[in-house]
C-alpha atoms as a PDB file:
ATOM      1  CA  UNK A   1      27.308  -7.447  -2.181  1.00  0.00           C
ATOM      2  CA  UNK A   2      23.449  -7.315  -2.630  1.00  0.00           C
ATOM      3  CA  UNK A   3      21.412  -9.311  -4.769  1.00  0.00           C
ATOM      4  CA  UNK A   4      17.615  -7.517  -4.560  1.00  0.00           C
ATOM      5  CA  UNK A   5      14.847  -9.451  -6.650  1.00  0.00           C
ATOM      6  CA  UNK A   6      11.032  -8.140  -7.140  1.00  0.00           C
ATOM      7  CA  UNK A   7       9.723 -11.107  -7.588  1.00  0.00           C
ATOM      8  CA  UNK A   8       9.227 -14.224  -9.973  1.00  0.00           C
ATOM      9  CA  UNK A   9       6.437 -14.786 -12.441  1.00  0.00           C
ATOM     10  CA  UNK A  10       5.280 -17.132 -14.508  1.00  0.00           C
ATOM     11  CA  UNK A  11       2.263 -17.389 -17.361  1.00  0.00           C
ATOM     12  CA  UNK A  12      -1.121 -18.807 -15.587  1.00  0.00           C
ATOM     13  CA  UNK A  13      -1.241 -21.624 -17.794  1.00  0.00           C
ATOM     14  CA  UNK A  14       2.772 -22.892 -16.834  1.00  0.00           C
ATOM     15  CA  UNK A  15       2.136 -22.741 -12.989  1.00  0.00           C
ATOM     16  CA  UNK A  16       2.246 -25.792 -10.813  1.00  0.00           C
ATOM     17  CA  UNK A  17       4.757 -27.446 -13.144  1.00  0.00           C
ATOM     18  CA  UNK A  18       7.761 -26.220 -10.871  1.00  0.00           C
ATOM     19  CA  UNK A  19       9.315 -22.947 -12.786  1.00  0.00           C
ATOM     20  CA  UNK A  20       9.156 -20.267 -10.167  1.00  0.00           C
ATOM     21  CA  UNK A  21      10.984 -22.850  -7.678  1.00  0.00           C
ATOM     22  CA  UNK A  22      13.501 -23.240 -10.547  1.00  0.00           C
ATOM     23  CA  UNK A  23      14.285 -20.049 -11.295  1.00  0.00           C
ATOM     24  CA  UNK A  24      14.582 -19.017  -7.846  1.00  0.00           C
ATOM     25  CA  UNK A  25      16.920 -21.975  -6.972  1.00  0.00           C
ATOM     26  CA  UNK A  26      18.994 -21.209 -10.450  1.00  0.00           C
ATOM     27  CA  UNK A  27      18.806 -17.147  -8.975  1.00  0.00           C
ATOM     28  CA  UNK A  28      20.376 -18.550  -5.377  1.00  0.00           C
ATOM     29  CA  UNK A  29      23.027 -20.304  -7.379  1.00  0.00           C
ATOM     30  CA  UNK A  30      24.195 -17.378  -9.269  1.00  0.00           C
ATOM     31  CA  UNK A  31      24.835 -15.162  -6.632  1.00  0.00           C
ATOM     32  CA  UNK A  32      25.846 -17.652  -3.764  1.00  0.00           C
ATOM     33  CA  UNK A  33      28.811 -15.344  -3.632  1.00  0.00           C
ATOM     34  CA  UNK A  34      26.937 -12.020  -2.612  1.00  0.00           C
ATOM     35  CA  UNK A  35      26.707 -11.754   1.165  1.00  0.00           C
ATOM     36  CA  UNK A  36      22.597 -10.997   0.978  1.00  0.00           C
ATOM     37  CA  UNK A  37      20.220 -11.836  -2.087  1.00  0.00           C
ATOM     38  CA  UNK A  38      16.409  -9.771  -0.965  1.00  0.00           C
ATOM     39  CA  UNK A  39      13.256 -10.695  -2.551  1.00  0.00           C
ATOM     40  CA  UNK A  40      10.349  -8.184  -2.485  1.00  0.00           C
ATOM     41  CA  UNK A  41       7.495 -10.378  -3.515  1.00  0.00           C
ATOM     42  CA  UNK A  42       4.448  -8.607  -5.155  1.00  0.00           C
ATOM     43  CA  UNK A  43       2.086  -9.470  -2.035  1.00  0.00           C
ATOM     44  CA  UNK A  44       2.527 -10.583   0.985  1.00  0.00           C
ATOM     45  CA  UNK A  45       0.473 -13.597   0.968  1.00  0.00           C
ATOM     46  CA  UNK A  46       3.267 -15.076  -1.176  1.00  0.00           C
ATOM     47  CA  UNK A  47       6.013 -14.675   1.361  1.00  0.00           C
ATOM     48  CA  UNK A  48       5.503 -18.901   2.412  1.00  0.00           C
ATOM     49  CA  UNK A  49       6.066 -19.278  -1.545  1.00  0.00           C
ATOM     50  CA  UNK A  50       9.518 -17.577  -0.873  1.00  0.00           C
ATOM     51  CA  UNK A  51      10.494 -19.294   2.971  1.00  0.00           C
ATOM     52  CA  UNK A  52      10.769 -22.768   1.445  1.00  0.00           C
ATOM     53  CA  UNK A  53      13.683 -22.046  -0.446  1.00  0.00           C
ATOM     54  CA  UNK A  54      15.002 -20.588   2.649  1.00  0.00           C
ATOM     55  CA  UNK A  55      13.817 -16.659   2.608  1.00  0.00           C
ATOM     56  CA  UNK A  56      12.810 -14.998   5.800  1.00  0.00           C
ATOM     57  CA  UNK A  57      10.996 -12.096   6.306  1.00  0.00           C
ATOM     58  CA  UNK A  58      12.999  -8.741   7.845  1.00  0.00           C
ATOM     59  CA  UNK A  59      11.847  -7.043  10.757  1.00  0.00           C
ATOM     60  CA  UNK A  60      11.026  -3.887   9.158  1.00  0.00           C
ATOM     61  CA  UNK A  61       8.835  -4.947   6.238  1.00  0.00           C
ATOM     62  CA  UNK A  62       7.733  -7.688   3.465  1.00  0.00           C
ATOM     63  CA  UNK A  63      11.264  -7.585   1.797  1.00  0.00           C
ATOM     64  CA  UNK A  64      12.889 -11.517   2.313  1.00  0.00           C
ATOM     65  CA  UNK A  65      16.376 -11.841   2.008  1.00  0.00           C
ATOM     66  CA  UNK A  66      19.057 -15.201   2.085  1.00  0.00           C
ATOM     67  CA  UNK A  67      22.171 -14.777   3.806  1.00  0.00           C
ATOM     68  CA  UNK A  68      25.093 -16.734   2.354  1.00  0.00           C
ATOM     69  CA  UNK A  69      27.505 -15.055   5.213  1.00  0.00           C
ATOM     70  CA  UNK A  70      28.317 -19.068   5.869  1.00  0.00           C
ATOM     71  CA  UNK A  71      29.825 -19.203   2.659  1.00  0.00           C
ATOM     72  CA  UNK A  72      32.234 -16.370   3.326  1.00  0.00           C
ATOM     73  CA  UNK A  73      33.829 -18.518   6.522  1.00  0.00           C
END
């Protein structure tokens, strides 16, 4: 299965205190099970946001995905 995210926002005045890397690590743990979870973030500057919590960018474009094949073995 496929897990496909936008992206993650939070309110101007809450950022730096954490939530985005919350929400995306609460987001891996829900679907752990799902063979692929792909992020799309709003810009492409963000995309090192998205590669410390393990994201890479595909070949063909800005969308970041997590494979949790390992999990399947």
């Amino acid at each position: 299965m496929l897990a496909y995210i936008h992206y993650v926002l939070v309110d101007p005045a809450y950022k730096g205190q954490g939530i985005a890397g919350h929400m995306i690590e609460r987001i891996k743990e829900k679907y752990k099970d799902y063979l692929y979870i792909e992020w799309m973030p709003e810009e492409s500057k963000n995309a090192s946001f998205y590669e410390r919590f393990g994201f890479e960018v595909m070949d063909d474009g800005i969308a970041m995905q997590r494979c949790n094949f390992a999990n399947k073995r």
